[in-house]
N, C-alpha and C. Protein backbone atom coordinates (compact mmCIF):
# COMPACT_ATOMS: atom_id res chain seq x y z
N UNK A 1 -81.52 -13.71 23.12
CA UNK A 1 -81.11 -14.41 21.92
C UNK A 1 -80.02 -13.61 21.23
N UNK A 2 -78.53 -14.21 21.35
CA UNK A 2 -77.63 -13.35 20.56
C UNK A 2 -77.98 -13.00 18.99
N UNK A 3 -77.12 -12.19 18.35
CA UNK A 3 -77.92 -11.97 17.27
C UNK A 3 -78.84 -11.13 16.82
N UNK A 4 -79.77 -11.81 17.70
CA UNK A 4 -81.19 -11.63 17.13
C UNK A 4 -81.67 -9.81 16.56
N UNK A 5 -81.20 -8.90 16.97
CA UNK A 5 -81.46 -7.65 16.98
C UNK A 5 -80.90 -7.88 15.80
N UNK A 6 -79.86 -7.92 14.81
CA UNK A 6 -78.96 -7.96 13.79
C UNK A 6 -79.56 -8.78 12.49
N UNK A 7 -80.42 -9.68 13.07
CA UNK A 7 -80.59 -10.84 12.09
C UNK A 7 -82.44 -9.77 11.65
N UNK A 8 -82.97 -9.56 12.74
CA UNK A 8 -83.91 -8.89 12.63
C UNK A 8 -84.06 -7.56 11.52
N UNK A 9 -82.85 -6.83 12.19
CA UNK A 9 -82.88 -5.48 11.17
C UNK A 9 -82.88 -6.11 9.56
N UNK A 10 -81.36 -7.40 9.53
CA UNK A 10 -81.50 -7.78 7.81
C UNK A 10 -82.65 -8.04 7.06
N UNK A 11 -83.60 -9.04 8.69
CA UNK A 11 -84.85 -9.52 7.48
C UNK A 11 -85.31 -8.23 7.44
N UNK A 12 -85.84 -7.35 8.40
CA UNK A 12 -86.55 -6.22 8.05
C UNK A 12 -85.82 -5.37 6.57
N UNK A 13 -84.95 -5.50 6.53
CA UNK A 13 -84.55 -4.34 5.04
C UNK A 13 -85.00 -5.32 3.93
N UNK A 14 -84.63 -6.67 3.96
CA UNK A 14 -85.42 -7.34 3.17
C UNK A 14 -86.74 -7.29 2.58
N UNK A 15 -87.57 -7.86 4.09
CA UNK A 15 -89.00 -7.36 3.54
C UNK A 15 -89.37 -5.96 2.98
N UNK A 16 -88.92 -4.92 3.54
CA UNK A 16 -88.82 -3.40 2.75
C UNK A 16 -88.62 -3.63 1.30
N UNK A 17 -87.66 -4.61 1.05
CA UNK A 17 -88.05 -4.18 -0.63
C UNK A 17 -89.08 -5.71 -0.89
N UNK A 18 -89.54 -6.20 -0.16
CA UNK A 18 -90.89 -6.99 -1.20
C UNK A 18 -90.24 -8.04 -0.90
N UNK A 19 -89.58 -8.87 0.29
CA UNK A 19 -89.22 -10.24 0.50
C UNK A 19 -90.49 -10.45 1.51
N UNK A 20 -91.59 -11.26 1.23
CA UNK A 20 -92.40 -11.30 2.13
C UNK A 20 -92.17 -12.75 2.94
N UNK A 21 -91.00 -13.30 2.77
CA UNK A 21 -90.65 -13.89 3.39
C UNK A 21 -89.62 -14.09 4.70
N UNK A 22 -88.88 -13.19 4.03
CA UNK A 22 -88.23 -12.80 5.86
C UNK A 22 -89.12 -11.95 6.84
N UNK A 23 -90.57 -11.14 6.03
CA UNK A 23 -91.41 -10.90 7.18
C UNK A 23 -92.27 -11.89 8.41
N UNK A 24 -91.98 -13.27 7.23
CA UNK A 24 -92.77 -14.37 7.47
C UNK A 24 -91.73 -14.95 8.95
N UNK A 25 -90.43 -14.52 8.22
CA UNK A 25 -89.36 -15.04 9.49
C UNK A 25 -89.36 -14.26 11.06
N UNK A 26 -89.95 -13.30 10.44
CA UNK A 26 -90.25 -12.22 11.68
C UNK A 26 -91.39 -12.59 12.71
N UNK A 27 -92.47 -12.68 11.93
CA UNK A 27 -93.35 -13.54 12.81
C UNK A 27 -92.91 -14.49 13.24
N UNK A 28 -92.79 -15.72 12.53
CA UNK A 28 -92.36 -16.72 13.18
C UNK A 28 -91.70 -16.54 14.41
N UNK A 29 -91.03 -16.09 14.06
CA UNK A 29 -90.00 -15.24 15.82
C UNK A 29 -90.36 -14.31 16.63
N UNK A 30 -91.29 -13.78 16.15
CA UNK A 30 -92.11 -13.00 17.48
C UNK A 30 -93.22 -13.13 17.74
N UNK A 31 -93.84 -14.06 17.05
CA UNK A 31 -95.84 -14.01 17.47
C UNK A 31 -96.11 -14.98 18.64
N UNK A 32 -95.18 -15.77 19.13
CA UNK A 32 -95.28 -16.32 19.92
C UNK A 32 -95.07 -15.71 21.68
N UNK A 33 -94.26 -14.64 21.24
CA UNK A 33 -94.59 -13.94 22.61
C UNK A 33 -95.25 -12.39 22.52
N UNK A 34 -95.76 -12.00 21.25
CA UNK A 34 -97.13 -11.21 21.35
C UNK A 34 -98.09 -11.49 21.85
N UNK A 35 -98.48 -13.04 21.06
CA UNK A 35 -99.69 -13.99 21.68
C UNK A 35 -99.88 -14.04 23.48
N UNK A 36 -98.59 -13.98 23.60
CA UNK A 36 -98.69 -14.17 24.91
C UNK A 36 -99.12 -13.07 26.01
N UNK A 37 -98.40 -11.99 25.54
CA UNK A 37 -98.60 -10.89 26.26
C UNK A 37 -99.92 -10.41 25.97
N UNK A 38 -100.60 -10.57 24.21
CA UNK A 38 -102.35 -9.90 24.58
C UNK A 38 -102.87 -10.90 25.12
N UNK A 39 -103.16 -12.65 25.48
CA UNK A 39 -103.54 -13.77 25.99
C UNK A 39 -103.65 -13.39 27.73
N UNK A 40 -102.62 -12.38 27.79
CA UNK A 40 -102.23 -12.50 29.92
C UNK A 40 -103.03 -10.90 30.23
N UNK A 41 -103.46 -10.05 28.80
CA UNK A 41 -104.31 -8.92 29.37
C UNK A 41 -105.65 -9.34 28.89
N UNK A 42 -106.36 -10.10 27.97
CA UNK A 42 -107.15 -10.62 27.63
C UNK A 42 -107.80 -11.80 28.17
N UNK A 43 -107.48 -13.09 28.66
CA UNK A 43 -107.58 -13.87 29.08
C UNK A 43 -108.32 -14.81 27.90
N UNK A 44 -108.21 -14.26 26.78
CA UNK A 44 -109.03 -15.25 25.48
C UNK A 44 -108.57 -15.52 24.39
N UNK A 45 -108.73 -16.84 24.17
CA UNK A 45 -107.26 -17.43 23.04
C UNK A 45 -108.36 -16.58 21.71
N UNK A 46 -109.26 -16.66 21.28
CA UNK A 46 -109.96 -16.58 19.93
C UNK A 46 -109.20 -14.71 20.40
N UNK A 47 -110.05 -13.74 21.15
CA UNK A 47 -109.62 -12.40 21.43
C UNK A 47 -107.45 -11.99 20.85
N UNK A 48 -106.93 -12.81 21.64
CA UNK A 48 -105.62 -12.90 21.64
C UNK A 48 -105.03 -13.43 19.94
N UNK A 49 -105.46 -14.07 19.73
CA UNK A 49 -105.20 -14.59 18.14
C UNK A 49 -105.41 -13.21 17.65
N UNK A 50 -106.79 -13.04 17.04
CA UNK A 50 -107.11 -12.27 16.84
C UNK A 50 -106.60 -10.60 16.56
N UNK A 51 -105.50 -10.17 17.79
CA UNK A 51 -105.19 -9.06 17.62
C UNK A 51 -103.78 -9.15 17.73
N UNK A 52 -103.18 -10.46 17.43
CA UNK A 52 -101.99 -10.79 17.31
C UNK A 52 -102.03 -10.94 15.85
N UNK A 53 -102.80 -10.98 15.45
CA UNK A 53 -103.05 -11.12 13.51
C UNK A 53 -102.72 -9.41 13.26
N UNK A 54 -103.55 -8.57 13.93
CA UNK A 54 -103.93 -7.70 13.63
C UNK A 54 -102.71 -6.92 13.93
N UNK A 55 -102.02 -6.98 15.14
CA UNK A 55 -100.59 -6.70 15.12
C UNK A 55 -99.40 -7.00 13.67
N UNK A 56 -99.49 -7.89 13.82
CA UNK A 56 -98.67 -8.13 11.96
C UNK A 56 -98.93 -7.50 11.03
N UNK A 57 -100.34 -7.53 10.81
CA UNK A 57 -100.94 -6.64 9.68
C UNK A 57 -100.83 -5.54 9.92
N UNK A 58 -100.81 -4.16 10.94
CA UNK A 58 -100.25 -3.44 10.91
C UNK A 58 -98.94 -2.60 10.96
N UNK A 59 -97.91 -4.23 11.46
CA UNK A 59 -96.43 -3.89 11.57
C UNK A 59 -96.72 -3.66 10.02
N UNK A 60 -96.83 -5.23 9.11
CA UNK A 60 -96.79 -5.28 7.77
C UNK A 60 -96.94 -4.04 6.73
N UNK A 61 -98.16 -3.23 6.92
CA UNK A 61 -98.90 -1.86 6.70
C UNK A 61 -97.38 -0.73 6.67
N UNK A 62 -96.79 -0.60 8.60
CA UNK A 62 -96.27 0.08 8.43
C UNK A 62 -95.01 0.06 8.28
N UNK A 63 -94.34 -1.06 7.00
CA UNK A 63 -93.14 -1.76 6.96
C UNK A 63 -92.81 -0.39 6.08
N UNK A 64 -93.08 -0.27 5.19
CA UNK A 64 -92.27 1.27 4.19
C UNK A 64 -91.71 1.89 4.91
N UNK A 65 -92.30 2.78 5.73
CA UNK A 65 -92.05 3.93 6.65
C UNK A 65 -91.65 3.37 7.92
N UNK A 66 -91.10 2.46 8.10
CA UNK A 66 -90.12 1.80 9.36
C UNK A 66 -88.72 1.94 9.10
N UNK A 67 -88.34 3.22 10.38
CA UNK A 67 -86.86 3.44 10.04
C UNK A 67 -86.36 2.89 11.53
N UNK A 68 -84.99 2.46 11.72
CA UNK A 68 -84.55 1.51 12.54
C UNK A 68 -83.78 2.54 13.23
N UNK A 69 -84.87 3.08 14.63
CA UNK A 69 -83.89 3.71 15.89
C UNK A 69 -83.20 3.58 17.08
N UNK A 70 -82.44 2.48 16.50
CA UNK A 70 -82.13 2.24 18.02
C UNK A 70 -82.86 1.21 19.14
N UNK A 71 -84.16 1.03 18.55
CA UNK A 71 -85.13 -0.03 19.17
C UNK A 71 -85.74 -1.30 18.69
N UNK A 72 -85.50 -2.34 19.25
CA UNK A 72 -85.47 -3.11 18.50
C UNK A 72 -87.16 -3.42 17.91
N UNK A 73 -86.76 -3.88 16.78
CA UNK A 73 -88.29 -4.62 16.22
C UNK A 73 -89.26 -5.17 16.90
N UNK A 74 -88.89 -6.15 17.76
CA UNK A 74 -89.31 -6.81 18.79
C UNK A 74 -90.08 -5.35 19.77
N UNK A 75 -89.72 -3.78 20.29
CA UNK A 75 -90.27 -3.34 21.06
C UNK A 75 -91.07 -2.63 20.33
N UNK A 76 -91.10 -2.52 18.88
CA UNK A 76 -92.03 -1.73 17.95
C UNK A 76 -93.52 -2.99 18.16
N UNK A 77 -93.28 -4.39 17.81
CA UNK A 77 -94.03 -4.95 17.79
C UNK A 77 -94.96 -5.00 19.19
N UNK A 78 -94.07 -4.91 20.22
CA UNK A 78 -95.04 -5.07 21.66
C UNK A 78 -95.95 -3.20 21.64
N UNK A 79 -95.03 -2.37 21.30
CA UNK A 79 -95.84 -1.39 21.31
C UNK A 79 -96.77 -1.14 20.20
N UNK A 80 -96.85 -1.59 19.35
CA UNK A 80 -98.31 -1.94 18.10
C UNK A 80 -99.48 -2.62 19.06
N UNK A 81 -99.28 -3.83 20.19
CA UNK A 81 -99.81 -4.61 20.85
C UNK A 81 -100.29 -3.57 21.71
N UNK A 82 -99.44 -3.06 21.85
CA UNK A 82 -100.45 -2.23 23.32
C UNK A 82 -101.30 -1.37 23.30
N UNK A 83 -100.73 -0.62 21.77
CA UNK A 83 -101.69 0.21 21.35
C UNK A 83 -103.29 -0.58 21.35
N UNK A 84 -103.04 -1.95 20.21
CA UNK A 84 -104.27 -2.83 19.98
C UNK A 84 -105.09 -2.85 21.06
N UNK A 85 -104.22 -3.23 22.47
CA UNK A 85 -104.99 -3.53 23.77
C UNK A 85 -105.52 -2.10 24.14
N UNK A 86 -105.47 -1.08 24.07
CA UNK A 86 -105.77 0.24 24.64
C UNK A 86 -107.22 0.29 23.46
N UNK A 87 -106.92 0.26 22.27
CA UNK A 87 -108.16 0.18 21.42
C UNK A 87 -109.37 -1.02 21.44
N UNK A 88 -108.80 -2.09 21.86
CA UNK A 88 -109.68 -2.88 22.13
C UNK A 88 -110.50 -2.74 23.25
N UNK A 89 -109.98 -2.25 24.16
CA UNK A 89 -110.88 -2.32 25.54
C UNK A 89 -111.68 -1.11 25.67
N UNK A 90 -110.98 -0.02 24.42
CA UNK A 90 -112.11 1.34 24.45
C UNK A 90 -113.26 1.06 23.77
N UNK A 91 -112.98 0.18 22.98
CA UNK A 91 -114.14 -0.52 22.35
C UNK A 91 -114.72 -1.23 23.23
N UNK A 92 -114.89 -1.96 23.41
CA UNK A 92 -115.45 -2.86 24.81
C UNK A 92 -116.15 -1.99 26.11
N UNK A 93 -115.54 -0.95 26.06
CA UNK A 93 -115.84 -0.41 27.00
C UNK A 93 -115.87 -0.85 28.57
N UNK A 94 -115.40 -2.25 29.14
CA UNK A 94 -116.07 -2.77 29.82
C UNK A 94 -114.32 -3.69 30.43
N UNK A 95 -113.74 -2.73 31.20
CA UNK A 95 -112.30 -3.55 31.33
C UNK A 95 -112.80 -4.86 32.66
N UNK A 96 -113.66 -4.87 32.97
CA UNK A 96 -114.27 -5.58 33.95
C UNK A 96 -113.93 -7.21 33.47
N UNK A 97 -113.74 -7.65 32.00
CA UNK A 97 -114.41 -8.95 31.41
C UNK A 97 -112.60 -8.70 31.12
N UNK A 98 -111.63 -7.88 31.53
CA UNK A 98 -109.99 -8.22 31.52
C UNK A 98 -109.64 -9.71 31.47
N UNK A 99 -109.95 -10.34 32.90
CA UNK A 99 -109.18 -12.00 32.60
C UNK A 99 -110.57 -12.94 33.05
N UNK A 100 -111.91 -12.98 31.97
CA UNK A 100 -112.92 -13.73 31.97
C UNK A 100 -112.49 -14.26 30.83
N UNK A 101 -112.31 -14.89 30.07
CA UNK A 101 -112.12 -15.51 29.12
C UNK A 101 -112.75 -16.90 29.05
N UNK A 102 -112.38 -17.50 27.82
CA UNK A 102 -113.53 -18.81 27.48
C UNK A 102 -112.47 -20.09 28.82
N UNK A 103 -113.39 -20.92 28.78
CA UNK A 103 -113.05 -22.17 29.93
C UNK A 103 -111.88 -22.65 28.83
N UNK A 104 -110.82 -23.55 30.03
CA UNK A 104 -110.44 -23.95 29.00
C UNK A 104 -110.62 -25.46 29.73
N UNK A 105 -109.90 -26.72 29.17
CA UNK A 105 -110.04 -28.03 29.83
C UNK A 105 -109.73 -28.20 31.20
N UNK A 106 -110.49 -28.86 31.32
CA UNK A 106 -110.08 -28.90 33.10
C UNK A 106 -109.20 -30.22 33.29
N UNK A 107 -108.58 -30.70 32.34
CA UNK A 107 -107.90 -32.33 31.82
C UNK A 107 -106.93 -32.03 31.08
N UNK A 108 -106.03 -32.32 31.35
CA UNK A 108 -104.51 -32.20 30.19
C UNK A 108 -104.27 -33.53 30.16
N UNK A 109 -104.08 -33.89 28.92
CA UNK A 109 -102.74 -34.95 28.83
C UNK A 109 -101.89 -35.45 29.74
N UNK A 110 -101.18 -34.24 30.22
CA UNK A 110 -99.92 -34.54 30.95
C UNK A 110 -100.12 -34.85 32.30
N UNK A 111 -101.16 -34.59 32.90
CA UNK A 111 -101.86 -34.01 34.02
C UNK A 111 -102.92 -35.56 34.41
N UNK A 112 -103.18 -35.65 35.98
CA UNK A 112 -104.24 -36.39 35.90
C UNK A 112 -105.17 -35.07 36.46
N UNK A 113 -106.60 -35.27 37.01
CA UNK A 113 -107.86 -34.62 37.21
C UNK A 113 -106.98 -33.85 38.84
N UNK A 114 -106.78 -34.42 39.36
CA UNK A 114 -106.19 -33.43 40.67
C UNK A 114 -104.93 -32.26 40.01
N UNK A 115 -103.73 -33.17 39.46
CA UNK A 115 -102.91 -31.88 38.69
C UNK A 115 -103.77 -30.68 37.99
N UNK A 116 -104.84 -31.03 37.04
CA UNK A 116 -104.84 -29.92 36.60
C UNK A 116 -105.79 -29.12 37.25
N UNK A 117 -106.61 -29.60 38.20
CA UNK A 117 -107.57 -29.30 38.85
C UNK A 117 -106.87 -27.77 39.70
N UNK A 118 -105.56 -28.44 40.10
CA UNK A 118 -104.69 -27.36 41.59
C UNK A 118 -104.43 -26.26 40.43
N UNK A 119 -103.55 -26.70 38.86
CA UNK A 119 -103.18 -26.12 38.46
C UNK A 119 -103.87 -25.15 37.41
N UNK A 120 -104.65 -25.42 36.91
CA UNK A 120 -106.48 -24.66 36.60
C UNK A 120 -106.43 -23.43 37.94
N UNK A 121 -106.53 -24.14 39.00
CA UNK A 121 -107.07 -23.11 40.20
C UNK A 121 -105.87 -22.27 40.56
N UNK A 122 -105.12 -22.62 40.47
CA UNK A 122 -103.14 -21.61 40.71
C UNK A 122 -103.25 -20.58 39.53
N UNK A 123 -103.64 -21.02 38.26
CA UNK A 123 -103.87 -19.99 37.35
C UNK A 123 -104.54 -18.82 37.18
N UNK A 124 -105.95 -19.79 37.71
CA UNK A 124 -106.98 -18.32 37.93
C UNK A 124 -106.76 -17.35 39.27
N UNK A 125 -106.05 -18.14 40.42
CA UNK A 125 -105.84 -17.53 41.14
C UNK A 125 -105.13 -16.57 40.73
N UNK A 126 -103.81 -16.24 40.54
CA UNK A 126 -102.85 -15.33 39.48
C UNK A 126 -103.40 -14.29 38.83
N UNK A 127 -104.16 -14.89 37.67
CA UNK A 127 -105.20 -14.07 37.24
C UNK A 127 -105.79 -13.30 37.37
N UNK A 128 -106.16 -13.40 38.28
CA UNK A 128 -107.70 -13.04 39.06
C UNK A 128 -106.79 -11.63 39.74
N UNK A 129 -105.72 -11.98 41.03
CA UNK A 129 -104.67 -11.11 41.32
C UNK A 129 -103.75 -9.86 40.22
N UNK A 130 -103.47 -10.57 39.19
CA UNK A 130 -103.30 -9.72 38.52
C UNK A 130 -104.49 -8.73 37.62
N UNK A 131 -105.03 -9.03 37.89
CA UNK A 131 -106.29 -8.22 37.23
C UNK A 131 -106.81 -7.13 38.19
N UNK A 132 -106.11 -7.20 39.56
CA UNK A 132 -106.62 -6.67 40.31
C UNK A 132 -105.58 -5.42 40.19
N UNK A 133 -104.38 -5.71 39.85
CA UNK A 133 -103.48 -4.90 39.74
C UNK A 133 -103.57 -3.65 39.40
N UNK A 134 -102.86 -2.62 39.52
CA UNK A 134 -102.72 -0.97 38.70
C UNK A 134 -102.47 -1.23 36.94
N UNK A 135 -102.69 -1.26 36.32
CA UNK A 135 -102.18 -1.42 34.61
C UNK A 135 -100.80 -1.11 34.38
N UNK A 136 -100.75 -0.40 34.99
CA UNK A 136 -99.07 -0.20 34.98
C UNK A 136 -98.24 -1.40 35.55
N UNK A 137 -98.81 -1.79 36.28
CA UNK A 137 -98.07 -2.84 37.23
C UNK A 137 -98.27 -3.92 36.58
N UNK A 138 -99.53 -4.37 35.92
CA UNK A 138 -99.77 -5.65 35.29
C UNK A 138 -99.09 -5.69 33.89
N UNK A 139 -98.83 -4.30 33.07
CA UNK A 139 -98.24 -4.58 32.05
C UNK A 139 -96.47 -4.57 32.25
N UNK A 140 -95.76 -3.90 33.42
CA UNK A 140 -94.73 -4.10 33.21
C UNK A 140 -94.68 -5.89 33.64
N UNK A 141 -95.06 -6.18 34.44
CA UNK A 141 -95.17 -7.65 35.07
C UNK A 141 -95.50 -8.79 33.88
N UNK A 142 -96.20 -8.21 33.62
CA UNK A 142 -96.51 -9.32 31.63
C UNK A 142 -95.56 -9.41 30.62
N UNK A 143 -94.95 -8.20 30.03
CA UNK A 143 -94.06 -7.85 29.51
C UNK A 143 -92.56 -8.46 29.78
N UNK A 144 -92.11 -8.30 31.24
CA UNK A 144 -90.81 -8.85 31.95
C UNK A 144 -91.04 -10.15 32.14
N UNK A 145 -91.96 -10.93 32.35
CA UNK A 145 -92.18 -12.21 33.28
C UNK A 145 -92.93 -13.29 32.29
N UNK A 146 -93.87 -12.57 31.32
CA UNK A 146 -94.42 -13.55 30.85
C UNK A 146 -94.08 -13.33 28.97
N UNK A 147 -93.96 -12.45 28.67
CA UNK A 147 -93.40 -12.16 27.15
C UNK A 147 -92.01 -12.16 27.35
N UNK A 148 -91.25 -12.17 28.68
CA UNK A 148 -89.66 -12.23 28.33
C UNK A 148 -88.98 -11.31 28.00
N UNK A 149 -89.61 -9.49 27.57
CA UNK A 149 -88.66 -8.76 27.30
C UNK A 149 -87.80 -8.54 28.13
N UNK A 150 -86.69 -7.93 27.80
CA UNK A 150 -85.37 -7.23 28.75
C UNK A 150 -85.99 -5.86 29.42
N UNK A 151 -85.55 -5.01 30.06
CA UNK A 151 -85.91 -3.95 30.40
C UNK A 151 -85.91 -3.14 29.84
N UNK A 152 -84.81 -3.34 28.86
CA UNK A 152 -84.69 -1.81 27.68
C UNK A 152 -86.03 -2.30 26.95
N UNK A 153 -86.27 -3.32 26.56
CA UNK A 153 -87.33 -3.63 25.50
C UNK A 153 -88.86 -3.24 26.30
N UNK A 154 -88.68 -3.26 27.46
CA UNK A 154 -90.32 -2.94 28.25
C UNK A 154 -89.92 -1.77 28.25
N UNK A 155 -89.19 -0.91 28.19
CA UNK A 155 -89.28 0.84 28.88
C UNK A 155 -89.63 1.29 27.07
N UNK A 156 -89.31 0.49 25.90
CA UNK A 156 -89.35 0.94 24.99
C UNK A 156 -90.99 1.13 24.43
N UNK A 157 -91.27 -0.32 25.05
CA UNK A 157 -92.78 -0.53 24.94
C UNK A 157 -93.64 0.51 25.81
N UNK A 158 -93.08 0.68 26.54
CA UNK A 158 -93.80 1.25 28.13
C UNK A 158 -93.40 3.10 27.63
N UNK A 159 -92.72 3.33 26.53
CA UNK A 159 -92.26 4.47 26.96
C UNK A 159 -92.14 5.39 28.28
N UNK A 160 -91.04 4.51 28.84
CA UNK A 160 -90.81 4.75 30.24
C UNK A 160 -88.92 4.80 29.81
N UNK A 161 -88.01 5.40 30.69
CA UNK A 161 -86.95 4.66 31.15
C UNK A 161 -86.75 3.34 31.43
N UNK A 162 -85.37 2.85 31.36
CA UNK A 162 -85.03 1.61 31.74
C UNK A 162 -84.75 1.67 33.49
N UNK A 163 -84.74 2.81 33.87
CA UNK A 163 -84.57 2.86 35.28
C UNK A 163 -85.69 2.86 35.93
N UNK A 164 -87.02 3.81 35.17
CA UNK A 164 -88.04 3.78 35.59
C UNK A 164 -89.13 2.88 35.25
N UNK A 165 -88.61 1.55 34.70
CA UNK A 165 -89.29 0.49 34.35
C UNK A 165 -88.59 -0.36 35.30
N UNK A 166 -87.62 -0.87 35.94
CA UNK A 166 -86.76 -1.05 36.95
C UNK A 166 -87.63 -0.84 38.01
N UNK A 167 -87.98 0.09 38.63
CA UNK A 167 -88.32 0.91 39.67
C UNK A 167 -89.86 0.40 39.22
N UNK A 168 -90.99 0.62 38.50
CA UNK A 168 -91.88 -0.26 38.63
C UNK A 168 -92.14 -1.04 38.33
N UNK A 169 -91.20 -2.11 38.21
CA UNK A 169 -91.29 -3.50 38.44
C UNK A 169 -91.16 -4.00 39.74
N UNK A 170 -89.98 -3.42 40.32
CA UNK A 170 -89.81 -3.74 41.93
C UNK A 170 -91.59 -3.37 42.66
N UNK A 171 -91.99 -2.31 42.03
CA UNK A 171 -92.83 -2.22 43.25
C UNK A 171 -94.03 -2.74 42.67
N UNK A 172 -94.11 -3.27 41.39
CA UNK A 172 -94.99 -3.86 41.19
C UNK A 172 -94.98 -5.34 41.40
N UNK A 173 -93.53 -5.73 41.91
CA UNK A 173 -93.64 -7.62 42.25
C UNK A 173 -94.07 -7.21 43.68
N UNK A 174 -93.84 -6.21 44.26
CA UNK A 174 -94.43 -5.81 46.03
C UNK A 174 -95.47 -5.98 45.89
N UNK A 175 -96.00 -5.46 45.19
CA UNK A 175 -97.81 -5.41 45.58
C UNK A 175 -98.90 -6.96 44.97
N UNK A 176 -97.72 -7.67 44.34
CA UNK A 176 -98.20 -8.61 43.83
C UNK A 176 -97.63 -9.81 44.78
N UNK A 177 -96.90 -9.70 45.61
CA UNK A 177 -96.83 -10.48 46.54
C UNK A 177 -97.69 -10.22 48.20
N UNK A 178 -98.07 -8.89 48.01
CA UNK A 178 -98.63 -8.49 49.20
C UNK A 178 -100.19 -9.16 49.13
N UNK A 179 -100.59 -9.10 47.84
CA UNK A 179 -102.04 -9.64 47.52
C UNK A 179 -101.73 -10.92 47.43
N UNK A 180 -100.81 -11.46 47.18
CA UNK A 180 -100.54 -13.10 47.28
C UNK A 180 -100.70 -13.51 48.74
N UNK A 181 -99.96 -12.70 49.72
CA UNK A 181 -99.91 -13.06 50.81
C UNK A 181 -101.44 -12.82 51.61
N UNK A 182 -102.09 -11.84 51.04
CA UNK A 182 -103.60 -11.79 51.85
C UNK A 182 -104.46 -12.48 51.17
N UNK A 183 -104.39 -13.04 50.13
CA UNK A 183 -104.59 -14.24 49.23
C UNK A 183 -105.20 -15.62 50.37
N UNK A 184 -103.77 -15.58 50.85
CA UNK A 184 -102.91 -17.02 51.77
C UNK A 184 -103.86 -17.28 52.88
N UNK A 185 -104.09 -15.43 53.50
CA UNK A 185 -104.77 -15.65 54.73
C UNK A 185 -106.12 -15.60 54.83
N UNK A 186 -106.22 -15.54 53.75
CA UNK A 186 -107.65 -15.90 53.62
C UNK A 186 -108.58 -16.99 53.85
């Protein structure tokens, strides 16, 4: 999104002095792919809400003392998220229940009973594969593929390099096609 880094920093100096409305603009523009990224390590919309709230409220918390380095807002916010996800599951204790989450319809709208039936089962399949994954591999893969960051924005999250977020991504779409493929022959 052109811009967007630019338009971001303004609302952010805004909200700094007490516009709680360009924070409001901030969400608006990013909770939709927070949601997403704790939803694809969680597998639970109530869980995922939940600490996508809790993400805001602590960007919000630590809006005073937010000085602008070079990284965008957007990778402060995924790394608040990850932190959440690292605290949530120490709590839990139990990374086993990763992508169990609540049912969801087995019927869409858009869909008749066979569409969503394949596409229900293509999901969990995925799922299920990615869960099987290294954490490293499943979060750069979530991050790039399903939240949409750029690479600078995952190495920022990942505190990794952009080369070395590069480098495990490649070998993390390998191993996620290798389990696809013994998936197949199954």
């Amino acid at each position: 999104m052109p811009g967007q880094p630019d338009t971001d920093h303004q609302l952010l100096k805004e909200a700094q002095q007490g516009e709680a409305e360009a924070f409001g603009v901030l969400y608006e523009r990013h909770a939709a792919a927070i949601y997403r990224y704790l939803y694809a390590h969680l597998g639970s919309h109530p869980d995922a809400e939940d600490l996508t709230s809790e993400v805001f409220l602590r960007a919000w918390q630590f809006l005073p003392r937010y000085h602008h380095r070079g990284v965008p807002f957007r990778a402060f916010l995924f790394r608040i998220a990850h932190n959440k996800l690292i605290d949530h599951f120490r709590q839990k204790r139990n990374k086993t229940e990763l992508f169990h989450g609540e049912e969801r319809p087995l019927i869409d709208k858009q869909n008749g009973p066979a569409e969503s039936l394949l596409v229900k089962m293509k999901r969990l399949e995925l799922s299920g594969i990615l869960g099987e994954l290294r954490e490293d591999y499943r979060t750069v893969l979530v991050l790039r593929f399903i939240s949409q960051l750029s690479p600078a924005e995952t190495a920022a999250v990942m505190e990794r390099s952009a080369g070395a977020v590069r480098v495990l991504q490649h070998r993390a779409l390998a191993e996620l096609r290798k389990r696809i493929g013994e998936k197949k022959v199954e």
